[in-house]
PDB file of N, CA and C in Angstrom:
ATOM      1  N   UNK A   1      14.864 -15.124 -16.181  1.00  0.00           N
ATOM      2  CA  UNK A   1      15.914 -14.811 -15.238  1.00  0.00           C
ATOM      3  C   UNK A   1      15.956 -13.311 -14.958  1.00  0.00           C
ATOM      4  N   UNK A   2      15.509 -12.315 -16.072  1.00  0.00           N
ATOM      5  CA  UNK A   2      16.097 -10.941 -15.748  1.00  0.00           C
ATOM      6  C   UNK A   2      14.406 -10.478 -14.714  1.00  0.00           C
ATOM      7  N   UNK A   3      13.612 -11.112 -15.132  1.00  0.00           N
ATOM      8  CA  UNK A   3      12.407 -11.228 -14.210  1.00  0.00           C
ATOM      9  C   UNK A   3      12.419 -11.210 -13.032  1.00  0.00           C
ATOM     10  N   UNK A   4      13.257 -11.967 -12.723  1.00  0.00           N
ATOM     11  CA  UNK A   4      13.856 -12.524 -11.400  1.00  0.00           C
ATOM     12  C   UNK A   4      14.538 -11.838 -10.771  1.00  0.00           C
ATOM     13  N   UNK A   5      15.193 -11.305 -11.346  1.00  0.00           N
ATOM     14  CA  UNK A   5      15.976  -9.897 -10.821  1.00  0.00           C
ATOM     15  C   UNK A   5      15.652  -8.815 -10.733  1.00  0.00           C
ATOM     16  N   UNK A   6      14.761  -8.590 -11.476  1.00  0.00           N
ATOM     17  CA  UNK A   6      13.778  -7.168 -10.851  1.00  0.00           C
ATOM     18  C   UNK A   6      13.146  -7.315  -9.884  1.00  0.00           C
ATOM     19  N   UNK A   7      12.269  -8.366 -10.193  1.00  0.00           N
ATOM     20  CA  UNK A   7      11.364  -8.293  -8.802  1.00  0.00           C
ATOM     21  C   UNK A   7      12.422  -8.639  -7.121  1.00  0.00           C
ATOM     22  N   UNK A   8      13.629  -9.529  -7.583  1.00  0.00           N
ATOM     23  CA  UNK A   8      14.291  -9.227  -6.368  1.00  0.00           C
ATOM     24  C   UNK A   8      15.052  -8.014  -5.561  1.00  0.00           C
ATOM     25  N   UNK A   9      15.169  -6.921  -6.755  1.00  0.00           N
ATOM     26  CA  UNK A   9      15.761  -6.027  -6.568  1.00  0.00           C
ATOM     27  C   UNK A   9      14.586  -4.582  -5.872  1.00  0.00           C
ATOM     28  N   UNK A  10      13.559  -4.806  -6.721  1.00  0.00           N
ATOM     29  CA  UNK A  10      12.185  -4.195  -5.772  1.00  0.00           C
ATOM     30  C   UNK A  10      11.962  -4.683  -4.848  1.00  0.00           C
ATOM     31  N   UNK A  11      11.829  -5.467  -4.381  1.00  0.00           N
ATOM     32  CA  UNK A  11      11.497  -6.546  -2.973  1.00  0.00           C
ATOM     33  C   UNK A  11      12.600  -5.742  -2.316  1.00  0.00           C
ATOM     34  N   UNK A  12      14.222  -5.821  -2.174  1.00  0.00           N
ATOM     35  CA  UNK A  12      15.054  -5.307  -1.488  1.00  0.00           C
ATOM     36  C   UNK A  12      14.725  -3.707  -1.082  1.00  0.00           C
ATOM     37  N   UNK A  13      14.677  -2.926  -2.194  1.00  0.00           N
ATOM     38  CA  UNK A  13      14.303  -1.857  -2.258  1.00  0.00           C
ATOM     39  C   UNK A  13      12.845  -1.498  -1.191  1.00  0.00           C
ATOM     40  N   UNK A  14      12.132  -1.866  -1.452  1.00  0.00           N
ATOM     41  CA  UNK A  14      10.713  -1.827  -0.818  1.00  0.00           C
ATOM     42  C   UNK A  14      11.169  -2.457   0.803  1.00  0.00           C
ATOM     43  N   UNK A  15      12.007  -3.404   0.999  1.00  0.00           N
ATOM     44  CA  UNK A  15      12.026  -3.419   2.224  1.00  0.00           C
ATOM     45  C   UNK A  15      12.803  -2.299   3.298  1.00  0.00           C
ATOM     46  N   UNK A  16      13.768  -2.514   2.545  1.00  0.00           N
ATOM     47  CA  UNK A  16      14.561  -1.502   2.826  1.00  0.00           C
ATOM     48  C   UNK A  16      14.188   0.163   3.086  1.00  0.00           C
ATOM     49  N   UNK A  17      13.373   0.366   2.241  1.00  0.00           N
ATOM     50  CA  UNK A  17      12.868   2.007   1.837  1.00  0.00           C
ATOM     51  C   UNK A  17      11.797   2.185   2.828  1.00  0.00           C
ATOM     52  N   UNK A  18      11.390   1.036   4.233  1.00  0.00           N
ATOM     53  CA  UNK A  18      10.295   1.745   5.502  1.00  0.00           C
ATOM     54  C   UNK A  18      11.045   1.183   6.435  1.00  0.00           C
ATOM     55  N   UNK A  19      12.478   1.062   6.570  1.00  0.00           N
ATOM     56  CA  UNK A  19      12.947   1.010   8.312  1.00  0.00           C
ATOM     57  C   UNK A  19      13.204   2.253   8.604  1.00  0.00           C
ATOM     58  N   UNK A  20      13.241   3.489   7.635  1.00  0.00           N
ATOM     59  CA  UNK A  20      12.943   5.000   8.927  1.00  0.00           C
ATOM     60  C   UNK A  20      11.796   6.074   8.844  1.00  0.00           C
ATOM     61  N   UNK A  21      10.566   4.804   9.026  1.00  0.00           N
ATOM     62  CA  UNK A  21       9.339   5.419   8.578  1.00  0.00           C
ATOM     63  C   UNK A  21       8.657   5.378   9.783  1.00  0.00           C
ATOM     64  N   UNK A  22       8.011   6.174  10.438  1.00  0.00           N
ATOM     65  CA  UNK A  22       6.837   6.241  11.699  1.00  0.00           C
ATOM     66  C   UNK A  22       5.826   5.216  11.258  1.00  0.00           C
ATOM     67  N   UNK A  23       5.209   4.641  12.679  1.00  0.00           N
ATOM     68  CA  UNK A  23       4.015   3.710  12.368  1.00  0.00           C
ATOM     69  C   UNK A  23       3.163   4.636  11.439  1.00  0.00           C
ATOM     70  N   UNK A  24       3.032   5.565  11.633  1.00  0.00           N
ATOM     71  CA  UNK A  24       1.691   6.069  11.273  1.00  0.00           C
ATOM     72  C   UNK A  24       1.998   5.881   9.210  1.00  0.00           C
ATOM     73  N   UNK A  25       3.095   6.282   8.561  1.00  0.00           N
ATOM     74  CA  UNK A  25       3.471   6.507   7.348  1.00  0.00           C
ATOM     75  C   UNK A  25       3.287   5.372   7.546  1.00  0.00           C
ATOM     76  N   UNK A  26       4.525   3.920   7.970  1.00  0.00           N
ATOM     77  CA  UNK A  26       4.137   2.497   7.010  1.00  0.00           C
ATOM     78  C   UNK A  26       2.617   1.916   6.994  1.00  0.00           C
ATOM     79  N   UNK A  27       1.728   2.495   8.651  1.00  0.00           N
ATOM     80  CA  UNK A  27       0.172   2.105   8.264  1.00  0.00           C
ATOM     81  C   UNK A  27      -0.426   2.571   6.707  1.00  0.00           C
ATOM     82  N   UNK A  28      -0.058   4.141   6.571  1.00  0.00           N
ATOM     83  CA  UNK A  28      -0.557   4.545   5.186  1.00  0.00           C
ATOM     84  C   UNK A  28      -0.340   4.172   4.408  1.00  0.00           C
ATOM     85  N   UNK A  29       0.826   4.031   4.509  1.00  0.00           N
ATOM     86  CA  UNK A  29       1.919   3.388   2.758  1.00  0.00           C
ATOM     87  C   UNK A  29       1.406   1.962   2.600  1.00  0.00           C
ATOM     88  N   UNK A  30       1.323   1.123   3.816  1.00  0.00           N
ATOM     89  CA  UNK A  30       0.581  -0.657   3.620  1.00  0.00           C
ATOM     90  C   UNK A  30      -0.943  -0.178   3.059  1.00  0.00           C
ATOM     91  N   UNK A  31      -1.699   0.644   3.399  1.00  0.00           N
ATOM     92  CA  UNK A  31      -2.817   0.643   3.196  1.00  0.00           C
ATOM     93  C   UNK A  31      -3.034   1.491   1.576  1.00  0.00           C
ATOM     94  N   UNK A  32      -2.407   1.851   1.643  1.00  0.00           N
ATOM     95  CA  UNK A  32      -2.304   2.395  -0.677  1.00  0.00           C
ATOM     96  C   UNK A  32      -1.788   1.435  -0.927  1.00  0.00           C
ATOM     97  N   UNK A  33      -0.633   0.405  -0.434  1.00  0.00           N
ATOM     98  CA  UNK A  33      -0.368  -0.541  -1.730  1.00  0.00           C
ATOM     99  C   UNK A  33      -1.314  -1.386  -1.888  1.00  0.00           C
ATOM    100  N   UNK A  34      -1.653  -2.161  -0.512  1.00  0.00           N
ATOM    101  CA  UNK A  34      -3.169  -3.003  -0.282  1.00  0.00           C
ATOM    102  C   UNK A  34      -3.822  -2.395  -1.159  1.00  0.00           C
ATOM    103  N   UNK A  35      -4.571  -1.157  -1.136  1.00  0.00           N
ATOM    104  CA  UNK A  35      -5.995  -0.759  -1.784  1.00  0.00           C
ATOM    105  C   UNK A  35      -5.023  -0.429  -3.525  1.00  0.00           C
ATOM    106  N   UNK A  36      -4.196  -0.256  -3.972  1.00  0.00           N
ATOM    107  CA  UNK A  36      -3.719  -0.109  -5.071  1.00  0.00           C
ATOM    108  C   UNK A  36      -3.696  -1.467  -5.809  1.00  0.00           C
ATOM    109  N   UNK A  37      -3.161  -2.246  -5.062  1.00  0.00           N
ATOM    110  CA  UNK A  37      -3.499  -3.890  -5.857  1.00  0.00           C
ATOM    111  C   UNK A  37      -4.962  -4.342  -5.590  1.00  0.00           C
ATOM    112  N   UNK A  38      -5.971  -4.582  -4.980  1.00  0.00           N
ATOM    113  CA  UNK A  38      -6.947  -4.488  -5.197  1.00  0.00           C
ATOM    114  C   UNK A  38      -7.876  -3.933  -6.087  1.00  0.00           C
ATOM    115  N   UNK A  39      -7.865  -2.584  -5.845  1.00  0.00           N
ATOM    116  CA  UNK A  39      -8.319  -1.489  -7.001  1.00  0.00           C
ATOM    117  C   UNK A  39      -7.916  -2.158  -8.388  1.00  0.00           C
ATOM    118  N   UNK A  40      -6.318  -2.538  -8.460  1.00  0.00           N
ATOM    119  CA  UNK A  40      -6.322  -2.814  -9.976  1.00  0.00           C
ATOM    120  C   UNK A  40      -6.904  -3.969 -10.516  1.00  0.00           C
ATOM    121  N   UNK A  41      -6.971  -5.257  -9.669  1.00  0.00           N
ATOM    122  CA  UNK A  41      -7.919  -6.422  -9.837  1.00  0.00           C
ATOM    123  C   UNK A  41      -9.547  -5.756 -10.436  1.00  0.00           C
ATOM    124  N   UNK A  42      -9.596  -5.335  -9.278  1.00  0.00           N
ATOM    125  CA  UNK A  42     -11.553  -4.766  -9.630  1.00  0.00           C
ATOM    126  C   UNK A  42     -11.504  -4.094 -10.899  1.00  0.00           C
ATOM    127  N   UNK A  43     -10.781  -3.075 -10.965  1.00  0.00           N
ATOM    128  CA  UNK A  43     -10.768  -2.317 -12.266  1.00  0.00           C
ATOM    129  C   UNK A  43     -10.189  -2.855 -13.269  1.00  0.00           C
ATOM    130  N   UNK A  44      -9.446  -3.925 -13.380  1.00  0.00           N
ATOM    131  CA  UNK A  44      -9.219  -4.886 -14.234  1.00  0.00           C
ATOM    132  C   UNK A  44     -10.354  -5.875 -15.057  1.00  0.00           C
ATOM    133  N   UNK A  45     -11.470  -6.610 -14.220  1.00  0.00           N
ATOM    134  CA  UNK A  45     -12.433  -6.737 -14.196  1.00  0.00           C
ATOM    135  C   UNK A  45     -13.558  -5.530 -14.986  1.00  0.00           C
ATOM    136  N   UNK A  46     -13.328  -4.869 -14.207  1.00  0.00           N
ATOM    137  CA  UNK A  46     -14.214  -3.785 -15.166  1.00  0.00           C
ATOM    138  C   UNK A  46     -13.843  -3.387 -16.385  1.00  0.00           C
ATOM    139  N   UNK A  47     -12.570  -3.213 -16.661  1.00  0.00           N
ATOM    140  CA  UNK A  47     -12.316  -2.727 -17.885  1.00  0.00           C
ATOM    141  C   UNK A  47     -11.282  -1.905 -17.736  1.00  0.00           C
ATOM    142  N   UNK A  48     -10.707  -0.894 -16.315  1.00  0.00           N
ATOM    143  CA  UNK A  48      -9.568  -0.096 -16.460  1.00  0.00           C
ATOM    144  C   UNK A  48      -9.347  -0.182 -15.602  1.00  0.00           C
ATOM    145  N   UNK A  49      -7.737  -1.095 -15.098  1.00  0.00           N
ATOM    146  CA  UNK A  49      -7.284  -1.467 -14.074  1.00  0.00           C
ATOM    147  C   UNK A  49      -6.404  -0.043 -14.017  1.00  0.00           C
ATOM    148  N   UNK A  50      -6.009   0.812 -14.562  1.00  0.00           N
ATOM    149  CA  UNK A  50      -5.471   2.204 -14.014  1.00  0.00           C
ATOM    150  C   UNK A  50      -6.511   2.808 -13.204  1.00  0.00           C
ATOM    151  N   UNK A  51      -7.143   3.164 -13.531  1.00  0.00           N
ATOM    152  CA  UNK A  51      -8.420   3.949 -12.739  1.00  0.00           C
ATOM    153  C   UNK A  51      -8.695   3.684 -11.231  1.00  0.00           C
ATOM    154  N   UNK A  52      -8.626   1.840 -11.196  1.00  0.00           N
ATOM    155  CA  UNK A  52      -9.381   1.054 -10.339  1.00  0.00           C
ATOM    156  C   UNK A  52      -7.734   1.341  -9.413  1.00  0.00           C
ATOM    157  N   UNK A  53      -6.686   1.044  -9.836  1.00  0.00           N
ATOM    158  CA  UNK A  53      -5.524   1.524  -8.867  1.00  0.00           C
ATOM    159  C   UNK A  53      -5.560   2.548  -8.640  1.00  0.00           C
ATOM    160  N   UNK A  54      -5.573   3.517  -8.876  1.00  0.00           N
ATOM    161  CA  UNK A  54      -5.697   4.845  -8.464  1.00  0.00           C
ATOM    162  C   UNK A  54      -6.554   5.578  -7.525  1.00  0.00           C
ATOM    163  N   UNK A  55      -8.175   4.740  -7.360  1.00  0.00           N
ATOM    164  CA  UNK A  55      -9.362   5.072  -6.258  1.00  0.00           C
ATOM    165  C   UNK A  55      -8.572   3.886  -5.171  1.00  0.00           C
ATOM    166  N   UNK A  56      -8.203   2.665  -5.543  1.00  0.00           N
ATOM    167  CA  UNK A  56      -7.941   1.864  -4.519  1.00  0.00           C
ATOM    168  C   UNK A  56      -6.871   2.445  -3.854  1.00  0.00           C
ATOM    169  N   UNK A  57      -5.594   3.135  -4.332  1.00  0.00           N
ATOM    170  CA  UNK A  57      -4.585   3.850  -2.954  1.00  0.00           C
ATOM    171  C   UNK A  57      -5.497   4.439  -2.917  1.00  0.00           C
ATOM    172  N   UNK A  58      -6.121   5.423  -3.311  1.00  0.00           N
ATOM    173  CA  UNK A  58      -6.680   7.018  -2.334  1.00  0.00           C
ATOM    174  C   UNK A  58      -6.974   6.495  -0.916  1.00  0.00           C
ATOM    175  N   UNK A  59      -7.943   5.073  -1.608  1.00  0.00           N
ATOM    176  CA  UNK A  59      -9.036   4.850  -0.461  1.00  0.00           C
ATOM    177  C   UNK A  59      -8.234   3.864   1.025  1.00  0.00           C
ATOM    178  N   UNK A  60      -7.139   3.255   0.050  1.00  0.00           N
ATOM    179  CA  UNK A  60      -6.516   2.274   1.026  1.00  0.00           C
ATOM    180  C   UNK A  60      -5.395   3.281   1.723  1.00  0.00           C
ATOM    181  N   UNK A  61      -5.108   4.620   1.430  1.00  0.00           N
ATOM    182  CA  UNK A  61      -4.172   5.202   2.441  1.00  0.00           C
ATOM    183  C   UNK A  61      -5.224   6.026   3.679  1.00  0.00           C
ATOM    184  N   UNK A  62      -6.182   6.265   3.262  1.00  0.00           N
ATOM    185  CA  UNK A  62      -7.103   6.653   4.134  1.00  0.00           C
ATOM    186  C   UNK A  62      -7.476   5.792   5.096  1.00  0.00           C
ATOM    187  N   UNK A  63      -8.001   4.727   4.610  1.00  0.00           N
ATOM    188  CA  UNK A  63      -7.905   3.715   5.622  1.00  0.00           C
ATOM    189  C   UNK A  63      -6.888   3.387   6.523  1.00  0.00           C
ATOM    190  N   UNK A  64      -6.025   3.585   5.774  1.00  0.00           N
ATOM    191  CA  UNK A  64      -4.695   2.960   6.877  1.00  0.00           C
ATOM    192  C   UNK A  64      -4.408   3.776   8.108  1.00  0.00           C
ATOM    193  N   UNK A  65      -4.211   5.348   7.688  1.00  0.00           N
ATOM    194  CA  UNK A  65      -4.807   6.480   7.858  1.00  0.00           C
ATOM    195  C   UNK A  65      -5.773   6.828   9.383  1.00  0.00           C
ATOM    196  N   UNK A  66      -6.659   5.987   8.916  1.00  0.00           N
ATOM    197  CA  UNK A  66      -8.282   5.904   9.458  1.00  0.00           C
ATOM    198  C   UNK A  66      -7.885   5.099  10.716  1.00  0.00           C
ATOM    199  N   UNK A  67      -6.944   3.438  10.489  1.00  0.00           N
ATOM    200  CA  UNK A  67      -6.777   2.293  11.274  1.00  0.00           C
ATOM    201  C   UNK A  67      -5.594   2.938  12.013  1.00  0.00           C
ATOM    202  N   UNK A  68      -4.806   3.938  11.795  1.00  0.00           N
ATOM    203  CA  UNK A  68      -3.468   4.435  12.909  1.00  0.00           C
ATOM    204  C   UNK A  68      -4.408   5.347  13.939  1.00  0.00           C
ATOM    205  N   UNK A  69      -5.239   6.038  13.383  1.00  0.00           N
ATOM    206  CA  UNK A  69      -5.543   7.003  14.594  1.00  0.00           C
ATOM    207  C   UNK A  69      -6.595   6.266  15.583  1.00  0.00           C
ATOM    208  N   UNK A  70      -6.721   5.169  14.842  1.00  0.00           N
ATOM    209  CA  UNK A  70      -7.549   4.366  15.968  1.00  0.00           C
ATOM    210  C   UNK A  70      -6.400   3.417  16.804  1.00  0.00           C
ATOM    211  N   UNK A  71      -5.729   3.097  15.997  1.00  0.00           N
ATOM    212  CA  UNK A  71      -4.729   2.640  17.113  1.00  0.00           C
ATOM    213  C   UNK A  71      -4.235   3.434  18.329  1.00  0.00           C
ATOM    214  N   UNK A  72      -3.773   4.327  17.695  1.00  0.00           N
ATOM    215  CA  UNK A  72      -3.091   5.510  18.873  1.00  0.00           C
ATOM    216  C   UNK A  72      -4.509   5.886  20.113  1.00  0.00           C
ATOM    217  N   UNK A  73      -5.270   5.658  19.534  1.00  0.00           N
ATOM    218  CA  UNK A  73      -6.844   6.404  20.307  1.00  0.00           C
ATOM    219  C   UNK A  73      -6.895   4.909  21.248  1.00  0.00           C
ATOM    220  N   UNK A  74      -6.179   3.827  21.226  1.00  0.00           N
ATOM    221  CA  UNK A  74      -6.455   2.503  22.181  1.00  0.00           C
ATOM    222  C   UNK A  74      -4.673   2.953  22.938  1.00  0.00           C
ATOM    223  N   UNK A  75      -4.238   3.918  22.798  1.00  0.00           N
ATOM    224  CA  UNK A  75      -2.883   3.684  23.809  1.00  0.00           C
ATOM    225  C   UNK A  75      -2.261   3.159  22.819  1.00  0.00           C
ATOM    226  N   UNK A  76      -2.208   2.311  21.540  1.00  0.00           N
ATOM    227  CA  UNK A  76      -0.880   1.385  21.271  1.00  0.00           C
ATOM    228  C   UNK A  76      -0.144   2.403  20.054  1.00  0.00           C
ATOM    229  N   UNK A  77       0.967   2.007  20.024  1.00  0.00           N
ATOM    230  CA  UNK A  77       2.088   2.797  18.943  1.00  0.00           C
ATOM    231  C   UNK A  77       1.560   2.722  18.051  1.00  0.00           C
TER     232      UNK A  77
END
């Protein structure tokens, strides 16, 4: 139960904490948590799921990063 309540209380929090964020920040911020949970799978697998989270944001805010300025470069928000 108290399980239950954390993760509902992060969920609120996390939603809440990008309605006064520019596209361009929530593209970045989606693209580190994406590459941060990933990263920790792989590096979990390998042996150090800290490590493997830590290259996965770098790489997943860059990307995201990478995917806004290509958006903006087609005209869209």
């Amino acid at each position: 139960m108290k399980y239950l309540a954390v993760l509902v209380l992060i969920l609120a929090l996390v939603a809440g904490g990008c309605s006064g964020m520019s596209t361009t920040q929530q593209r970045v911020l989606s693209g580190g948590a994406i590459g941060a949970g990933s990263g920790a799978l792989i590096g979990w697998a390998a042996g150090s799921p800290a490590a493997g989270a830590a290259i996965g944001a770098g790489a997943g805010a860059v990307g995201g990063l990478i995917y806004d300025q290509y958006q903006k470069s087609r005209g869209r928000p």
